[in-house]
N, C-alpha and C. Protein backbone atom coordinates (compact mmCIF):
# COMPACT_ATOMS: atom_id res chain seq x y z
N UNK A 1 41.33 -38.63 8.57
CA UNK A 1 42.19 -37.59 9.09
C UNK A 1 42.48 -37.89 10.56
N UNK A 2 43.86 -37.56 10.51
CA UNK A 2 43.84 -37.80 12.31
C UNK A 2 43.94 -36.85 13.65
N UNK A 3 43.82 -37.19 14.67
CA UNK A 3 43.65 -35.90 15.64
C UNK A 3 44.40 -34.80 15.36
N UNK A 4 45.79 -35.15 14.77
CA UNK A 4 46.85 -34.42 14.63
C UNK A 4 46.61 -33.60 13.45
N UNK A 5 46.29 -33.92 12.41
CA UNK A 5 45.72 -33.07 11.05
C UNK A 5 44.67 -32.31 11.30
N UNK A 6 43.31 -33.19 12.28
CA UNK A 6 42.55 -32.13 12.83
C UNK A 6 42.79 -30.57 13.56
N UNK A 7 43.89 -30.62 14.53
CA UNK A 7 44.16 -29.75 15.56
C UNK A 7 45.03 -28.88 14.28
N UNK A 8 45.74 -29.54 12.96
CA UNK A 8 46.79 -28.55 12.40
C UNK A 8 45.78 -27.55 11.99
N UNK A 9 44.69 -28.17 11.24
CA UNK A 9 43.86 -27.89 10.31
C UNK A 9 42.81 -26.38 11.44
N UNK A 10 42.87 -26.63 12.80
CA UNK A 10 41.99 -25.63 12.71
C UNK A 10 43.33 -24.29 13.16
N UNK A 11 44.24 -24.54 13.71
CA UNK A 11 45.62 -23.66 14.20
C UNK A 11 46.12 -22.80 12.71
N UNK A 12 45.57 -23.43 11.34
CA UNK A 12 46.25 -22.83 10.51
C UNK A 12 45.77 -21.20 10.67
N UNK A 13 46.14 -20.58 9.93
CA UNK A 13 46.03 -18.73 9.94
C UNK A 13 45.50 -18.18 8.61
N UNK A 14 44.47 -18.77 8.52
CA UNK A 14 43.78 -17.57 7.15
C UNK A 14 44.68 -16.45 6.68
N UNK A 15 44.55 -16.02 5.32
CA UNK A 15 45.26 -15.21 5.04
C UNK A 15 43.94 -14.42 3.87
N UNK A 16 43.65 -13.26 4.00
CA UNK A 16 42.59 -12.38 3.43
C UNK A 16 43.36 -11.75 2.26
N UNK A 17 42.45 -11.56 1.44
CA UNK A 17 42.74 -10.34 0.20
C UNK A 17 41.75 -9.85 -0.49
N UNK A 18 42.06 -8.43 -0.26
CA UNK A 18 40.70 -7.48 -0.95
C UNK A 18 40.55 -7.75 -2.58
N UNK A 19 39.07 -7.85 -3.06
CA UNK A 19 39.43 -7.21 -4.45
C UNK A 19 38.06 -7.04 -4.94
N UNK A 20 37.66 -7.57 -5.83
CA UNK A 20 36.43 -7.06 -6.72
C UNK A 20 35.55 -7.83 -7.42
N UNK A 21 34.26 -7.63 -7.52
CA UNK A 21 33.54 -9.04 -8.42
C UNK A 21 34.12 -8.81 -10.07
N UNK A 22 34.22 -7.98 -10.18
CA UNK A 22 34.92 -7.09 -11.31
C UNK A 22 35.64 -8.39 -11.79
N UNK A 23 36.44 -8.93 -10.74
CA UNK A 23 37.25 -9.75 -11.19
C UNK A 23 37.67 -11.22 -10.43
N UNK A 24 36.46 -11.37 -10.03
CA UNK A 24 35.90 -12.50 -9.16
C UNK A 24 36.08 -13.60 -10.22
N UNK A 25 35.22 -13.71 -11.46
CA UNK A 25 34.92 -14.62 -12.25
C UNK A 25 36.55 -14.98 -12.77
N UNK A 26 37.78 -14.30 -13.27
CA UNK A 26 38.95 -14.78 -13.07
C UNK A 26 39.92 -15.24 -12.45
N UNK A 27 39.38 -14.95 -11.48
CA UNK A 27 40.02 -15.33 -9.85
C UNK A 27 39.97 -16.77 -9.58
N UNK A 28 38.28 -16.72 -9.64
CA UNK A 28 37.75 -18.23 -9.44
C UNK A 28 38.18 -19.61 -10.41
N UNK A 29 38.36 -18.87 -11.62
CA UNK A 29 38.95 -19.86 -13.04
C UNK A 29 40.02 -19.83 -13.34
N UNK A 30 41.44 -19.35 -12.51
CA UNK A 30 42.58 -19.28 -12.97
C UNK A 30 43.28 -19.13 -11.70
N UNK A 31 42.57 -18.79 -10.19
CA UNK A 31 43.31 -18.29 -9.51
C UNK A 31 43.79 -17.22 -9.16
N UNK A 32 44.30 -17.01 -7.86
CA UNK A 32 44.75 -15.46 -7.76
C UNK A 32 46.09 -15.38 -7.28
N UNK A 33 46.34 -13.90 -8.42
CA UNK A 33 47.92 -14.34 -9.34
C UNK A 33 48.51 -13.54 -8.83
N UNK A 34 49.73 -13.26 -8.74
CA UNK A 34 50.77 -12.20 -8.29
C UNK A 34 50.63 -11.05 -9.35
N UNK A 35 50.50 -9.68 -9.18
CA UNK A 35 50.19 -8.94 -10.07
C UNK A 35 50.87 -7.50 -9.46
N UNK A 36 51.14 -7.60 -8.67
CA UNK A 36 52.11 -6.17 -7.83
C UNK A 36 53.37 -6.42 -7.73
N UNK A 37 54.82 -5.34 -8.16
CA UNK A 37 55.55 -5.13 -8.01
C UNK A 37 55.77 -4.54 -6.49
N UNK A 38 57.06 -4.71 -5.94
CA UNK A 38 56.78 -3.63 -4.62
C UNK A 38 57.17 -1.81 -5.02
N UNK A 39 56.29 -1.15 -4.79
CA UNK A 39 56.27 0.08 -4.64
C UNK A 39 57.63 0.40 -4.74
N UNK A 40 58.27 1.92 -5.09
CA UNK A 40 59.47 2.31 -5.02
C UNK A 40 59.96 2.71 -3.82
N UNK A 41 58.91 3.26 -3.20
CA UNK A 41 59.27 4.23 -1.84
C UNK A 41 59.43 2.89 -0.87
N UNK A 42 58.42 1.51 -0.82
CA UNK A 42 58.88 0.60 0.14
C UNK A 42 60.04 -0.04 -0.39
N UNK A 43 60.55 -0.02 -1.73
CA UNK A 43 61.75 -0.82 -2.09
C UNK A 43 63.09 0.02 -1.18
N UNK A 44 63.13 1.25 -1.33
CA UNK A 44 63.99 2.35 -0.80
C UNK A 44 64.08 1.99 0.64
N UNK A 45 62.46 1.93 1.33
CA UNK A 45 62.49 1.72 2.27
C UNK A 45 63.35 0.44 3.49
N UNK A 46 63.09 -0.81 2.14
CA UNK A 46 64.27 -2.27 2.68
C UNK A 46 65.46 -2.27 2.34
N UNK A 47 65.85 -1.29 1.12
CA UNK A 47 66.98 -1.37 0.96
C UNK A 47 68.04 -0.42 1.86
N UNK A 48 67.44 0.78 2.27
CA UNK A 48 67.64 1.59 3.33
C UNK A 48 67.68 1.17 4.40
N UNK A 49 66.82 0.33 5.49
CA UNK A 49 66.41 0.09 6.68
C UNK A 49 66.90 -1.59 6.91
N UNK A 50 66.99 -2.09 5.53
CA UNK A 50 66.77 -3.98 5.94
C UNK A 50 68.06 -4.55 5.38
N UNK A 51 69.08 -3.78 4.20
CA UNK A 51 70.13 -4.46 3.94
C UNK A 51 69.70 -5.08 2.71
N UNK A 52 68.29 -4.81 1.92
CA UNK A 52 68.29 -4.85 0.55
C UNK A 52 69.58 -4.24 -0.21
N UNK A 53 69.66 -5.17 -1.45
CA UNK A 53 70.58 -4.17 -2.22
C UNK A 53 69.76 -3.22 -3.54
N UNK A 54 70.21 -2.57 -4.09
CA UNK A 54 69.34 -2.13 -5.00
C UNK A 54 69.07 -2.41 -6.32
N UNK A 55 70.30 -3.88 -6.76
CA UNK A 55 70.12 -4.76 -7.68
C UNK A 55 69.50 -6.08 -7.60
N UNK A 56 68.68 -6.11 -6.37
CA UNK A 56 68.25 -7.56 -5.97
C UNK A 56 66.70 -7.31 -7.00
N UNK A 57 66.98 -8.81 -7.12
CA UNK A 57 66.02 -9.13 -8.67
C UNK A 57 64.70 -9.47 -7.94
N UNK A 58 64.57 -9.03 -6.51
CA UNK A 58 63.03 -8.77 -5.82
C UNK A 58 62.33 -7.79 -6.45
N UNK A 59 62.73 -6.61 -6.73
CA UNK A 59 62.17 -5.19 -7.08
C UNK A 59 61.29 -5.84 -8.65
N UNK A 60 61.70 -6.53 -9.28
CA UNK A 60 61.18 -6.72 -10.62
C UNK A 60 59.89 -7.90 -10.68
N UNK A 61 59.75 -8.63 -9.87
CA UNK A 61 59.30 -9.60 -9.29
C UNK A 61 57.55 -8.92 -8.95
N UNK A 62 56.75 -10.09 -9.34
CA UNK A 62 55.38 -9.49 -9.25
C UNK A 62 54.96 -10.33 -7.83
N UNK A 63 54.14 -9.55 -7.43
CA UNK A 63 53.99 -10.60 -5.73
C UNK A 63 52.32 -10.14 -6.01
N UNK A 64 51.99 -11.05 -4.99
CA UNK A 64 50.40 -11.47 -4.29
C UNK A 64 50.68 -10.66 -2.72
N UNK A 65 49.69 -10.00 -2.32
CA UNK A 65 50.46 -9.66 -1.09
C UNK A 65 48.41 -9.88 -0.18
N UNK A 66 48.81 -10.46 1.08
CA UNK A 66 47.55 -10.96 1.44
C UNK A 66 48.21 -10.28 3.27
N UNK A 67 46.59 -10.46 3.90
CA UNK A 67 46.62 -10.33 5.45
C UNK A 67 46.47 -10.98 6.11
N UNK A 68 47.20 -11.89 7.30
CA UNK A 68 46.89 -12.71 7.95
C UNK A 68 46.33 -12.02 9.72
N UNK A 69 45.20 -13.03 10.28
CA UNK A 69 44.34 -12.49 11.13
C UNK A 69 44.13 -11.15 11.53
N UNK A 70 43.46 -10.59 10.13
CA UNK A 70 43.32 -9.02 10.01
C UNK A 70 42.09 -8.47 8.88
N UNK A 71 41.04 -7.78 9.13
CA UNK A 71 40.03 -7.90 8.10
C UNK A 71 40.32 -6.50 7.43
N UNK A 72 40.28 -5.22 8.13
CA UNK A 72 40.62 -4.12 8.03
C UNK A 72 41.05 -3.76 6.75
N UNK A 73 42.18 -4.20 6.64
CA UNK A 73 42.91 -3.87 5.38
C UNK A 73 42.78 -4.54 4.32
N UNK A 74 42.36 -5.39 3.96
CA UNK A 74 41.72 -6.14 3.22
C UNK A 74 40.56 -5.81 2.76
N UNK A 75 39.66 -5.03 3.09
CA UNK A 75 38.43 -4.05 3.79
C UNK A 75 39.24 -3.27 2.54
N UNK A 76 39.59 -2.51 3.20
CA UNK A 76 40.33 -0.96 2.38
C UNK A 76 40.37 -1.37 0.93
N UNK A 77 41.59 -2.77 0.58
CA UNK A 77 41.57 -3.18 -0.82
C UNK A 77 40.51 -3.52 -1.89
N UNK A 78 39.62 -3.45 -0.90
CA UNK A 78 38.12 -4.16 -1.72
C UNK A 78 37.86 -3.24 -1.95
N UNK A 79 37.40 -1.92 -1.11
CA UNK A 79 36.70 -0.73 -1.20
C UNK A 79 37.13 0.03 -2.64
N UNK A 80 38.80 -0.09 -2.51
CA UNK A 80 39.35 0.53 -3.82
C UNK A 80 39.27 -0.32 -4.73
N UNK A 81 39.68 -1.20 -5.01
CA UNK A 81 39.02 -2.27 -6.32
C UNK A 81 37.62 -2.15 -6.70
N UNK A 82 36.55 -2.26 -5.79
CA UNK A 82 35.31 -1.66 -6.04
C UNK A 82 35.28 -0.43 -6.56
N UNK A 83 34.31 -0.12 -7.61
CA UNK A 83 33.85 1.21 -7.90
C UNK A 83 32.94 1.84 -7.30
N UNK A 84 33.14 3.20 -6.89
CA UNK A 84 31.64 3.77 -6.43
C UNK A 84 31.22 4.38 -7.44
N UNK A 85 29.94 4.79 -7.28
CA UNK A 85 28.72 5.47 -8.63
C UNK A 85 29.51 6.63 -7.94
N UNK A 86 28.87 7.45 -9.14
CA UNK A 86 28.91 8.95 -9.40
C UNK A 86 27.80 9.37 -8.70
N UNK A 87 27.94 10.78 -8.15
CA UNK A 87 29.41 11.56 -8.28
C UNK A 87 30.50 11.00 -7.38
N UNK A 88 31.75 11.50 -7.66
CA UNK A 88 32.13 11.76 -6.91
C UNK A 88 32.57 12.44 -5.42
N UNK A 89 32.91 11.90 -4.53
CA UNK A 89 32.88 13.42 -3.35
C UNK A 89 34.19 13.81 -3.62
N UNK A 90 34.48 15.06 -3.57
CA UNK A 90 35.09 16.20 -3.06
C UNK A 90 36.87 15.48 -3.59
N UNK A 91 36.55 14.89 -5.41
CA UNK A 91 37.96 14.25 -5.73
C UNK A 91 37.86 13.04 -5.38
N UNK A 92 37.40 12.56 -4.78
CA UNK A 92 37.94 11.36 -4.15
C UNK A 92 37.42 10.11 -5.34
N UNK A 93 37.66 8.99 -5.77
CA UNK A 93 37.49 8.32 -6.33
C UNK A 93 37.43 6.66 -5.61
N UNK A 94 36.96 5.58 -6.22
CA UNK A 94 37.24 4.23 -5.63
C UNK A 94 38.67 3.70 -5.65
N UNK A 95 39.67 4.30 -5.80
CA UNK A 95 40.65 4.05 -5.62
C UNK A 95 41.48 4.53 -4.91
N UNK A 96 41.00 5.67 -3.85
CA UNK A 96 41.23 6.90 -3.12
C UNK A 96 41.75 5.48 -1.82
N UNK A 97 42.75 5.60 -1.23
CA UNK A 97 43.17 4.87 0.19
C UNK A 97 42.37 5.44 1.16
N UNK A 98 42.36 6.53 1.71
CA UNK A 98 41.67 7.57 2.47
C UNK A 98 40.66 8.53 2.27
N UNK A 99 39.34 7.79 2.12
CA UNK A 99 38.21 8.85 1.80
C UNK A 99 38.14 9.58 2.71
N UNK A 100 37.09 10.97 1.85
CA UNK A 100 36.34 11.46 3.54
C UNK A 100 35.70 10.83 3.66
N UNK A 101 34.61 11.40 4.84
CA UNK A 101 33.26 11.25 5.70
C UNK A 101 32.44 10.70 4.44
N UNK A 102 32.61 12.20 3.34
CA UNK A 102 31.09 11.76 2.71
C UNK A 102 31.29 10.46 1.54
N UNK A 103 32.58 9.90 1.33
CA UNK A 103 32.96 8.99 0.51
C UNK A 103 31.93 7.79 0.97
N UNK A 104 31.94 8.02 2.32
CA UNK A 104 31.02 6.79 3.31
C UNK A 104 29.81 5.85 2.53
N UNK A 105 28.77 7.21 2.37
CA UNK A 105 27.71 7.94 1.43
C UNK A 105 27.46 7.08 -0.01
N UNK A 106 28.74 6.80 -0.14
CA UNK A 106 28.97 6.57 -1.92
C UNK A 106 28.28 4.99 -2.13
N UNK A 107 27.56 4.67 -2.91
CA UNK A 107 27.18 3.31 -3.59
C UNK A 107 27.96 2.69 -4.60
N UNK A 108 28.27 1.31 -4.71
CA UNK A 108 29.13 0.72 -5.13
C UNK A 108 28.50 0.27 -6.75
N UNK A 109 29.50 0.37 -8.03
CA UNK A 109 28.69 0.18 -9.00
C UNK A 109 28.33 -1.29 -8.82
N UNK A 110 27.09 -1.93 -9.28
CA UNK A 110 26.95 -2.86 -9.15
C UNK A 110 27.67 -3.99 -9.69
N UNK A 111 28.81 -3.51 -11.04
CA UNK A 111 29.07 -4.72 -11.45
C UNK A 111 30.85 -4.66 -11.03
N UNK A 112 30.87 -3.46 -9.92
CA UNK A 112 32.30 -3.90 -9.36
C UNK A 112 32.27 -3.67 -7.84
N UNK A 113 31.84 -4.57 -7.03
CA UNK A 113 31.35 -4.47 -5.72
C UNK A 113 32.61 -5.43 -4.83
N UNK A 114 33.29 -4.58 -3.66
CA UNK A 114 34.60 -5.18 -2.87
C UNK A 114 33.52 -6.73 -2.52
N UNK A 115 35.16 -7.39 -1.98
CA UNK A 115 35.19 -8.93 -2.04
C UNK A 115 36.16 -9.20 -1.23
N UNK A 116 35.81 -9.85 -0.05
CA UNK A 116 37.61 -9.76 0.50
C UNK A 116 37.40 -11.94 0.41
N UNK A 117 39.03 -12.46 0.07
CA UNK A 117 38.83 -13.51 -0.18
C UNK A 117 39.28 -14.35 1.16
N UNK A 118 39.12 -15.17 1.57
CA UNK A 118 39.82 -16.23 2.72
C UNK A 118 40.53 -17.03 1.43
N UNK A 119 41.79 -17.80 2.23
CA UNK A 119 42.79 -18.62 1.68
C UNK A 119 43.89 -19.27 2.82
N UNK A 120 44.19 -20.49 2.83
CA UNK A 120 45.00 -21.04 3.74
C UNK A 120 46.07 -20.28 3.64
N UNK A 121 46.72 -20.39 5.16
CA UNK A 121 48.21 -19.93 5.06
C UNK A 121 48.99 -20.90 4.07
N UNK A 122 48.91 -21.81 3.93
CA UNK A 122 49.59 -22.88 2.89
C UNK A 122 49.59 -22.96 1.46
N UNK A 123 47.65 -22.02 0.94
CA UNK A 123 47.61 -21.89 -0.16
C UNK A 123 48.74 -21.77 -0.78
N UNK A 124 48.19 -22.13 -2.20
CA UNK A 124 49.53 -21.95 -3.42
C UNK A 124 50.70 -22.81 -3.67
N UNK A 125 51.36 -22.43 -4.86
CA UNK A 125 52.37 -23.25 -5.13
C UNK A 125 53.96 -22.70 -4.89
N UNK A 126 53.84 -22.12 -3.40
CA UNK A 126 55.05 -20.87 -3.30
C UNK A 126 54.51 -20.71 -1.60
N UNK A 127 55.48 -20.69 -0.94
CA UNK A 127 54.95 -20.49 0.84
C UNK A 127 55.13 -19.17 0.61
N UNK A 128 54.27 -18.40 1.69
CA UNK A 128 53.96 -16.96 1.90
C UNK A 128 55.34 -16.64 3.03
N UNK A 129 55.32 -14.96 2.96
CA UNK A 129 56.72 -13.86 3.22
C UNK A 129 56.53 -13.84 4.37
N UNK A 130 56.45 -13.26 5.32
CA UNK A 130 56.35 -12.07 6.47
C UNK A 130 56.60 -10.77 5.96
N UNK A 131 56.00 -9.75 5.71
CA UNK A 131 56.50 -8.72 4.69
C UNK A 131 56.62 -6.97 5.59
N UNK A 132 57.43 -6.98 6.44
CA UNK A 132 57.61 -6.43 7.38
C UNK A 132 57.14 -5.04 6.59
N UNK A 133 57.46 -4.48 5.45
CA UNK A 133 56.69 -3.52 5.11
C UNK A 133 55.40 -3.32 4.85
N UNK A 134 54.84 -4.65 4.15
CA UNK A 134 53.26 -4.28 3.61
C UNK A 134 53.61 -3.95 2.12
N UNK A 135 51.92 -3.75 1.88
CA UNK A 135 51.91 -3.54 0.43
C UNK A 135 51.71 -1.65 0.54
N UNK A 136 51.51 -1.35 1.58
CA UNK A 136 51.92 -0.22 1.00
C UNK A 136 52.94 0.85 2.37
N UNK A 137 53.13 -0.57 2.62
CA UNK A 137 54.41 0.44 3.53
C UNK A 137 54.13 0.89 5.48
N UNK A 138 52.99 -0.06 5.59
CA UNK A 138 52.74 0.55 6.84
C UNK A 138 53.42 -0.68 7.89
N UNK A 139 53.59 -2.03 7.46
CA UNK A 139 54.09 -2.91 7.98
C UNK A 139 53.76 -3.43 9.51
N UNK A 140 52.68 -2.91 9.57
CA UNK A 140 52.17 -4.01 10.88
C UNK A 140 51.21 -4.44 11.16
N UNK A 141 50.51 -5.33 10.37
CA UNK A 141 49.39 -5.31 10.33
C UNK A 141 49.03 -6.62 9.79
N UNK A 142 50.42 -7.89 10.24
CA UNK A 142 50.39 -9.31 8.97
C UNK A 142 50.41 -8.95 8.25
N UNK A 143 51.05 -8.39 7.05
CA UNK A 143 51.22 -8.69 5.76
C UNK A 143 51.79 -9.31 5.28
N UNK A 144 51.67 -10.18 4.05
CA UNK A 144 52.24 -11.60 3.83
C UNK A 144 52.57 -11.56 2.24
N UNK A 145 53.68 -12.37 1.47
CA UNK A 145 53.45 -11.68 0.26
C UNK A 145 53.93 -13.13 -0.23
N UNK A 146 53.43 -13.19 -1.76
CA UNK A 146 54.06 -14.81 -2.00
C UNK A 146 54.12 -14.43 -3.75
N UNK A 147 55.20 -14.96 -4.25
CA UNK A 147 55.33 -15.01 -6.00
C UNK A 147 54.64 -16.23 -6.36
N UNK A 148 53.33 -16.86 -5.58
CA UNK A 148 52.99 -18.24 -6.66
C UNK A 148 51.40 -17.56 -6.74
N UNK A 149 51.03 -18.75 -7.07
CA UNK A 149 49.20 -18.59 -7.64
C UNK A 149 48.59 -19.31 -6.71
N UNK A 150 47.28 -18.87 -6.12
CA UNK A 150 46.67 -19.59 -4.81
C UNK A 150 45.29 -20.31 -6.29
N UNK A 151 45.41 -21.63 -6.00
CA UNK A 151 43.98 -21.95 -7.11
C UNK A 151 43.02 -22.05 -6.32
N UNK A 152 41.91 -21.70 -7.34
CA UNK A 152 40.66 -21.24 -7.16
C UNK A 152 40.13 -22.45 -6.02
N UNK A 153 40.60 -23.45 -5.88
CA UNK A 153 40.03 -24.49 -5.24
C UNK A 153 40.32 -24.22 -3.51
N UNK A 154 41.56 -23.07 -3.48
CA UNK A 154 41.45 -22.87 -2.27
C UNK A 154 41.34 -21.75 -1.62
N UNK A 155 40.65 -20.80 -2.17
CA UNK A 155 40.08 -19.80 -2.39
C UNK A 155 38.35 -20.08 -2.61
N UNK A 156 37.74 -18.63 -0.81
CA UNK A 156 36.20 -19.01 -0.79
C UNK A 156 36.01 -17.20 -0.26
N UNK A 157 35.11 -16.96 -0.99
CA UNK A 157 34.43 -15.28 -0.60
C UNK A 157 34.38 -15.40 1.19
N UNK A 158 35.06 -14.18 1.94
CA UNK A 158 34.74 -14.57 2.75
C UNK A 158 33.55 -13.54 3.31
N UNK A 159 33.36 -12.72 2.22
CA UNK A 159 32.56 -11.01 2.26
C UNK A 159 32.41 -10.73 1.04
N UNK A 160 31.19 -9.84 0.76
CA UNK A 160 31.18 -9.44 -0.53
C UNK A 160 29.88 -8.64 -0.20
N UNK A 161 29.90 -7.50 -0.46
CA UNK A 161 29.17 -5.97 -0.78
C UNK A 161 27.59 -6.24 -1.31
N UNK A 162 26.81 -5.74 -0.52
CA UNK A 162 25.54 -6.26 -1.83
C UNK A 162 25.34 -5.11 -2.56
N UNK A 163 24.23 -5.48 -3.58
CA UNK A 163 24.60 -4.06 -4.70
C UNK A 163 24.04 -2.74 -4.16
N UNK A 164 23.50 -2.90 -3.48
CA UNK A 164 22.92 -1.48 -2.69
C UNK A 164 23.29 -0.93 -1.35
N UNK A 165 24.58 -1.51 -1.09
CA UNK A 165 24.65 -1.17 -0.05
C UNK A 165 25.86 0.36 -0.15
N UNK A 166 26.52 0.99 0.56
CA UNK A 166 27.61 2.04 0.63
C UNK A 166 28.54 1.98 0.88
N UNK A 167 29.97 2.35 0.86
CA UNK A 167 31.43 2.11 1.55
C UNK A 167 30.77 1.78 2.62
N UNK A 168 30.34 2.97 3.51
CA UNK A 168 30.21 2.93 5.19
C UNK A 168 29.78 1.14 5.71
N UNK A 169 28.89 1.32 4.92
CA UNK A 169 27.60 0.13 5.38
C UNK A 169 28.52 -1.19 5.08
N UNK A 170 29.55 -0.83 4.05
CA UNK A 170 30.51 -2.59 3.60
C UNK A 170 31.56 -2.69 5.04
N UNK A 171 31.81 -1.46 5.15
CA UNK A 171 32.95 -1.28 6.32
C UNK A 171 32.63 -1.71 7.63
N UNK A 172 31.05 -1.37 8.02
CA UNK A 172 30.80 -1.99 9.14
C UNK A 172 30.11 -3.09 9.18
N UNK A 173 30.09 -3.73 8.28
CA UNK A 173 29.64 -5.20 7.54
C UNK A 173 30.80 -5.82 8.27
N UNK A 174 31.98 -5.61 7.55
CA UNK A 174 33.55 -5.87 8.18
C UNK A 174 34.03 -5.67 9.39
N UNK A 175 33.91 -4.70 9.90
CA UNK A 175 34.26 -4.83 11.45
C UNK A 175 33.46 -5.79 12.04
N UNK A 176 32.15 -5.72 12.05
CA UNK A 176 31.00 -6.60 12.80
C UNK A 176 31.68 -8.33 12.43
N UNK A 177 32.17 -7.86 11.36
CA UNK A 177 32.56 -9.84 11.00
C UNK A 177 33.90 -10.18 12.11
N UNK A 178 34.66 -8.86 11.83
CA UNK A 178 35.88 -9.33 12.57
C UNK A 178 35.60 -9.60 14.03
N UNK A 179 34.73 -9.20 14.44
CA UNK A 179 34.35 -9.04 15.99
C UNK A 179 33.94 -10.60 16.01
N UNK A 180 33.20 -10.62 15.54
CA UNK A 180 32.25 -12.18 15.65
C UNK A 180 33.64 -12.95 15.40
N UNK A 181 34.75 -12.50 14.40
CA UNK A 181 35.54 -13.56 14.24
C UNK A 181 36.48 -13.35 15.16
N UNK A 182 36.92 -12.90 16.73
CA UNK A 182 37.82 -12.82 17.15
C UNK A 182 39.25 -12.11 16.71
N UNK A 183 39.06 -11.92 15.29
CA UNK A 183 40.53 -11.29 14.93
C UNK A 183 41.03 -10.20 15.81
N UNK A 184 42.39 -10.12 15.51
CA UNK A 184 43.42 -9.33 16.37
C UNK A 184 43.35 -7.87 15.74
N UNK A 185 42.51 -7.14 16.16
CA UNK A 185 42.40 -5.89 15.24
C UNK A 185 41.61 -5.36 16.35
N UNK A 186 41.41 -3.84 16.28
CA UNK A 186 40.40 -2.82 16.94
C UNK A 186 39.92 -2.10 16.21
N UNK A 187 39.04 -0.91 16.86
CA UNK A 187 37.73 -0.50 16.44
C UNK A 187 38.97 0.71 15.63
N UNK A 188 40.39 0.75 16.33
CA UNK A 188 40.78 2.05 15.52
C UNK A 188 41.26 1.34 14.00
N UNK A 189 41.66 0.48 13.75
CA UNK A 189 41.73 -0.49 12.57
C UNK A 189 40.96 0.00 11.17
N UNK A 190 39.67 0.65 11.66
CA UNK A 190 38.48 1.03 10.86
C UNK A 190 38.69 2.08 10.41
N UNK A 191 39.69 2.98 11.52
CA UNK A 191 39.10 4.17 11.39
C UNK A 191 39.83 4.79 9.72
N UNK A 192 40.68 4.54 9.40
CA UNK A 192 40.88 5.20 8.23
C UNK A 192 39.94 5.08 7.68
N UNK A 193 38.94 4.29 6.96
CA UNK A 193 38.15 4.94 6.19
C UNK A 193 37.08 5.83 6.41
């Protein structure tokens, strides 16, 4: 390798994605696949704001949507892909975006515990978006979105929940990483959950 591949190789930009051991073992043997449509309210939203039309054959289209130098939200996706044990607090479920306080509290079932993945910006067989909306519409935060398959070969856990631990305790597992890792994020980053 030469100086020049060296210096590309460390400048590249990780790109994160939440999800689940649940579904780790497919991930790892097939890759991780485009499986989201974009939302209606963000489709409205580009076609309204960006000069989408409302027959563009994007809307039908399944995307991968990942975070680049950002743990946070990726954080969030795991949390909801993960299950928490019963009970529930106060409605809220593992798929809830915005727990309360006592969601914090909650233990993760053991055999679906968040996972957030690392992956090159290059991964895949399809270059990644700039996705000025996000996957769910908040749009600033790197979000990146790509229609190919990242294989398992370039794809590595970069976090993962142990079985006893709580939302709270995975969340500040995650901040503490991002800190150590320099990412471009703050302590308010966290605070939704």
């Amino acid at each position: 390798m030469t100086a020049f591949d060296e210096a590309w190789e460390v400048t590249k930009m990780p790109i994160y994605h939440g999800t689940s051991t649940k579904y780790l073992p497919d991930i790892m043997r097939e890759g991780l696949k485009p499986t989201s449509t974009i939302p209606d309210a963000h489709a409205r939203q580009m076609i309204d704001d960006m000069g989408y039309s409302d027959d563009d054959p994007i809307w039908l289209k399944e995307w991968l949507y990942g975070v680049a130098n950002r743990l946070a939200e990726p954080a969030r996706y795991a949390v909801m892909a993960g299950s928490a044990r019963e009970p529930r607090h106060k409605g809220y479920g593992a798929k809830q975006l915005y727990p309360t306080s006592e969601y914090l509290d909650a233990q993760f079932d053991t055999n679906s515990l968040p996972v957030i993945l690392e992956m090159p910006d290059d991964a895949g067989d399809k270059y990644w978006i700039d996705d000025p909306v996000g996957a769910q519409g908040f749009g600033d935060g790197g979000w990146l979105r790509t229609g190919g398959t990242v294989p398992p070969e370039q794809l590595r856990v970069l976090a993962q929940a142990e079985p006893d631990m709580t939302v709270g305790q995975f969340i500040e597992m995650i901040r503490n990483r991002s800190k150590e890792m320099g990412l471009e994020e703050d302590e308010d980053d966290f605070e939704f959950f």
